[in-house]
N, C-alpha and C. Protein backbone atom coordinates (compact mmCIF):
# COMPACT_ATOMS: atom_id res chain seq x y z
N UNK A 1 0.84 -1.18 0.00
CA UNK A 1 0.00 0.00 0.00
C UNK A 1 0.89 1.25 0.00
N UNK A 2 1.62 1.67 -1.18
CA UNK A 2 2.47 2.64 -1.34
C UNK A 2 1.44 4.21 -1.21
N UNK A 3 2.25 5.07 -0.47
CA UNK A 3 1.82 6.06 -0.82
C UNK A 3 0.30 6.13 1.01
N UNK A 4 0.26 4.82 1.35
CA UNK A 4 -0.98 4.77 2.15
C UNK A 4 -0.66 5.10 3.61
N UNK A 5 -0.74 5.63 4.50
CA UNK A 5 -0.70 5.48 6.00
C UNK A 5 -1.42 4.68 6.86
N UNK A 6 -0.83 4.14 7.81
CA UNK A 6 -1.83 3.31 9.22
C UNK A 6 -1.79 4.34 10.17
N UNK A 7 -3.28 4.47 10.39
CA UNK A 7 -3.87 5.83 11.20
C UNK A 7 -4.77 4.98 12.50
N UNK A 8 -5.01 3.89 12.26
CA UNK A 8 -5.65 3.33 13.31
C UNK A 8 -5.32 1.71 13.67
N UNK A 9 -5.48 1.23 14.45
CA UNK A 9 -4.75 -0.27 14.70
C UNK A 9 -5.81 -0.59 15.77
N UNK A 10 -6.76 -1.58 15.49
CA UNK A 10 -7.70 -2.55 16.91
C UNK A 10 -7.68 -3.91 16.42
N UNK A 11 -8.27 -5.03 18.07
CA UNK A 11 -8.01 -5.86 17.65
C UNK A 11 -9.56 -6.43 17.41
N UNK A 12 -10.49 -5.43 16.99
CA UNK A 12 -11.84 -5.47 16.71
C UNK A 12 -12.18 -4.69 15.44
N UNK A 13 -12.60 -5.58 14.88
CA UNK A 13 -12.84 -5.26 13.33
C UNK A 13 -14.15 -4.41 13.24
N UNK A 14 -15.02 -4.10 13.88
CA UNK A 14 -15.96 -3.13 13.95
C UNK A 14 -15.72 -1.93 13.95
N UNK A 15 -14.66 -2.04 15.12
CA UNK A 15 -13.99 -0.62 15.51
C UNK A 15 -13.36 0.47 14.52
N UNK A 16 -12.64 -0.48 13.55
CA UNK A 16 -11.80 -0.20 12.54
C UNK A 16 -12.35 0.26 11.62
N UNK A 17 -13.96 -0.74 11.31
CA UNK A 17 -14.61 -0.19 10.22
C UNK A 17 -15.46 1.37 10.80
N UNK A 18 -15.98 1.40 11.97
CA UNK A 18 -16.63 2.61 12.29
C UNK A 18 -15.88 3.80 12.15
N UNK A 19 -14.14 3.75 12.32
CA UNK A 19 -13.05 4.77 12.12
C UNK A 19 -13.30 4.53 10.67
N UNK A 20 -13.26 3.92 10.12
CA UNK A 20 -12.70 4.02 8.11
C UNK A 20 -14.42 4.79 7.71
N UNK A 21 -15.46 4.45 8.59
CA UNK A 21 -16.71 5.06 8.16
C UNK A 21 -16.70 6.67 8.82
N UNK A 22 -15.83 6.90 9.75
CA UNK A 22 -16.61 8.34 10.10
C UNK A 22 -15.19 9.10 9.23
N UNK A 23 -13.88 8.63 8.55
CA UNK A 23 -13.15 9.08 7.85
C UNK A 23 -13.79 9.39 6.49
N UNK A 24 -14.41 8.07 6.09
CA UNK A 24 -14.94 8.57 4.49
C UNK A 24 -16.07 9.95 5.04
N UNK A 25 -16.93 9.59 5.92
CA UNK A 25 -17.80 10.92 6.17
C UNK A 25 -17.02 12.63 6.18
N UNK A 26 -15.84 12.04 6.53
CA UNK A 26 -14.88 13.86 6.33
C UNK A 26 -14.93 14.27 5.25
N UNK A 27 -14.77 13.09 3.94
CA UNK A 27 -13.95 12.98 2.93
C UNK A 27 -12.92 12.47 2.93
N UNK A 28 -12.40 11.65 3.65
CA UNK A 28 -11.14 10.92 3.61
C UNK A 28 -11.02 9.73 3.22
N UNK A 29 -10.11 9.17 2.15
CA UNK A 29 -10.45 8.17 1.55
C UNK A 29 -9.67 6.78 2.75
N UNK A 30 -10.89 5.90 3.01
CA UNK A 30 -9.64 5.23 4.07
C UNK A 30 -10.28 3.22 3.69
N UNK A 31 -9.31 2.86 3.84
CA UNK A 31 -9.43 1.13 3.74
C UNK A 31 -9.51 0.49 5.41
N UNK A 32 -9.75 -1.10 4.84
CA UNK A 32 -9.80 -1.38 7.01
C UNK A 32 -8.66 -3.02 5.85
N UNK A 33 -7.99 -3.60 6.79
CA UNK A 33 -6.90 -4.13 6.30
C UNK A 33 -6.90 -5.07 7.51
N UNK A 34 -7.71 -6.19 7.42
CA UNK A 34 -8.12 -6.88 8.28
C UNK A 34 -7.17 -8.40 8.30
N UNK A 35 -6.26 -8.21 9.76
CA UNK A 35 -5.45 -9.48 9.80
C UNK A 35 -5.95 -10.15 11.26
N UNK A 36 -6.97 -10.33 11.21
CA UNK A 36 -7.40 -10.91 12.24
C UNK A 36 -8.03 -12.57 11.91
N UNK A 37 -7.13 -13.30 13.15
CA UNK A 37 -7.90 -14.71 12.39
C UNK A 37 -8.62 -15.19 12.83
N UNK A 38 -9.72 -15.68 12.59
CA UNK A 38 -11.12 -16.30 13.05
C UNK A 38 -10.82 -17.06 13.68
N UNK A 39 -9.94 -18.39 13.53
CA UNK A 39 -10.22 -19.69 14.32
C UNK A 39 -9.17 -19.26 15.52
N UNK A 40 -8.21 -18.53 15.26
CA UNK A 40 -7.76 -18.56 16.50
C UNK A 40 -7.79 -17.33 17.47
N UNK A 41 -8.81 -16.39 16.90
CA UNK A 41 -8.79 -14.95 17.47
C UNK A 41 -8.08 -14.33 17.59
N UNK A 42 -7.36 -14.00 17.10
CA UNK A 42 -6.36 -13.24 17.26
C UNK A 42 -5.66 -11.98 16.28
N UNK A 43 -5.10 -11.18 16.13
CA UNK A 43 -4.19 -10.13 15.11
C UNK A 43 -4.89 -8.85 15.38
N UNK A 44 -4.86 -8.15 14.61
CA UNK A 44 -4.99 -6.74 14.52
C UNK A 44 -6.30 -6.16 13.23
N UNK A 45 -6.55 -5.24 13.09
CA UNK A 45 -7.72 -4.88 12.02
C UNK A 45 -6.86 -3.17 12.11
N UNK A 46 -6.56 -3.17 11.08
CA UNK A 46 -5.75 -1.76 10.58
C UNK A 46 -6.41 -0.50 9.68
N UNK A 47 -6.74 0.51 9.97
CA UNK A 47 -6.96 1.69 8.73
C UNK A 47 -6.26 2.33 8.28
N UNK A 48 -5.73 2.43 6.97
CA UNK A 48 -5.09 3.33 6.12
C UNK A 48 -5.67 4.10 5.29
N UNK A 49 -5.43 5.26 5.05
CA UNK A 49 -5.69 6.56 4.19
C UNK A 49 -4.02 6.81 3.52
N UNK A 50 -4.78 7.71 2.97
CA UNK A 50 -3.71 8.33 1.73
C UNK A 50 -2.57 8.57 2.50
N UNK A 51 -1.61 9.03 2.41
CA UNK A 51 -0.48 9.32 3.14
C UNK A 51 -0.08 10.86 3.22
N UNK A 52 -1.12 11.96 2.59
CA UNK A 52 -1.28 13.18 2.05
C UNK A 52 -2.59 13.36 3.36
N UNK A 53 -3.26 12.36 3.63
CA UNK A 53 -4.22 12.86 4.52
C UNK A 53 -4.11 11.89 5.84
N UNK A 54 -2.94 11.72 6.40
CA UNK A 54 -2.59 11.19 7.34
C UNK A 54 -2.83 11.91 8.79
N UNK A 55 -2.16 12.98 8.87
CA UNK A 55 -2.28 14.18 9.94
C UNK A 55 -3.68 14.59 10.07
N UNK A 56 -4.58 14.69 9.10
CA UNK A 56 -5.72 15.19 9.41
C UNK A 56 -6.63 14.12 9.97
N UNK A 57 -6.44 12.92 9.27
CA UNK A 57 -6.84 11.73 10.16
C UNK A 57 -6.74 11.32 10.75
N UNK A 58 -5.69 11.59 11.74
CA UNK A 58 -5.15 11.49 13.08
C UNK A 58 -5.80 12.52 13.96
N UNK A 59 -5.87 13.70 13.44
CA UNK A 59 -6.96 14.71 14.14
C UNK A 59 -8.15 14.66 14.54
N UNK A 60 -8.99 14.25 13.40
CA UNK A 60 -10.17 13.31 13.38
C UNK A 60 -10.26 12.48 14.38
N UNK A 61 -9.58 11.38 14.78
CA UNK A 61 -9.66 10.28 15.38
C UNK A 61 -9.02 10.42 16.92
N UNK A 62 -8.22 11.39 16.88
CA UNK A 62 -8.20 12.00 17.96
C UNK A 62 -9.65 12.70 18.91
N UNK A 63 -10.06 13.44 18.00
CA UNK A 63 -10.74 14.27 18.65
C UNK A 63 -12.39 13.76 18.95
N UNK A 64 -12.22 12.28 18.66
CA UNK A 64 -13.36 11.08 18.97
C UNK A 64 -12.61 10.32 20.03
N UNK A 65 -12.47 10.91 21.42
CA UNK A 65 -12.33 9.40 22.04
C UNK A 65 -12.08 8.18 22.05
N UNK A 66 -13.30 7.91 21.80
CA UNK A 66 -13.90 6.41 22.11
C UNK A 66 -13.18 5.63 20.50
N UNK A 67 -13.00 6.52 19.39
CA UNK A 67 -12.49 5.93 18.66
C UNK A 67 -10.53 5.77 18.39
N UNK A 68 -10.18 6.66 19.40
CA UNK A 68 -8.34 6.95 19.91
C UNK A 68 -7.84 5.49 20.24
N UNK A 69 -6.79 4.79 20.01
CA UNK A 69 -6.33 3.84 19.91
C UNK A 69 -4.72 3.72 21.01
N UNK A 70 -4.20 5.10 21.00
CA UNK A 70 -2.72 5.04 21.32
C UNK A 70 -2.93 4.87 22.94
């Protein structure tokens, strides 16, 4: 994913998608990059955006709480 940033990291794939959904609502173009494995539960569920709209999506996701990760 050249050119893409990881702006969010859970190990709940809902979570990830509700961040990649209130990003497209800005206008931000964002993917969910899901390495989580079913049978054994486990990995991560990742969002990336452009790498041009990284900082602002970090702002965003900042300034939601419940959706802050660090």
């Amino acid at each position: 994913m050249e050119d893409w940033a990881k702006v969010y990291k859970s190990t709940n794939v809902i979570d990830a998608e509700m961040v990649k959904a209130m990003l497209l609502d800005q206008g931000i173009e964002a993917v969910v990059v899901n390495k989580i494995d079913r049978s054994l539960i486990f990995g991560e569920a990742y969002v990336y955006c452009p790498a041009a709209d990284e900082s602002l999506a970090k702002t965003y996701i900042n300034q939601n709480p419940e959706e802050s990760n660090d």
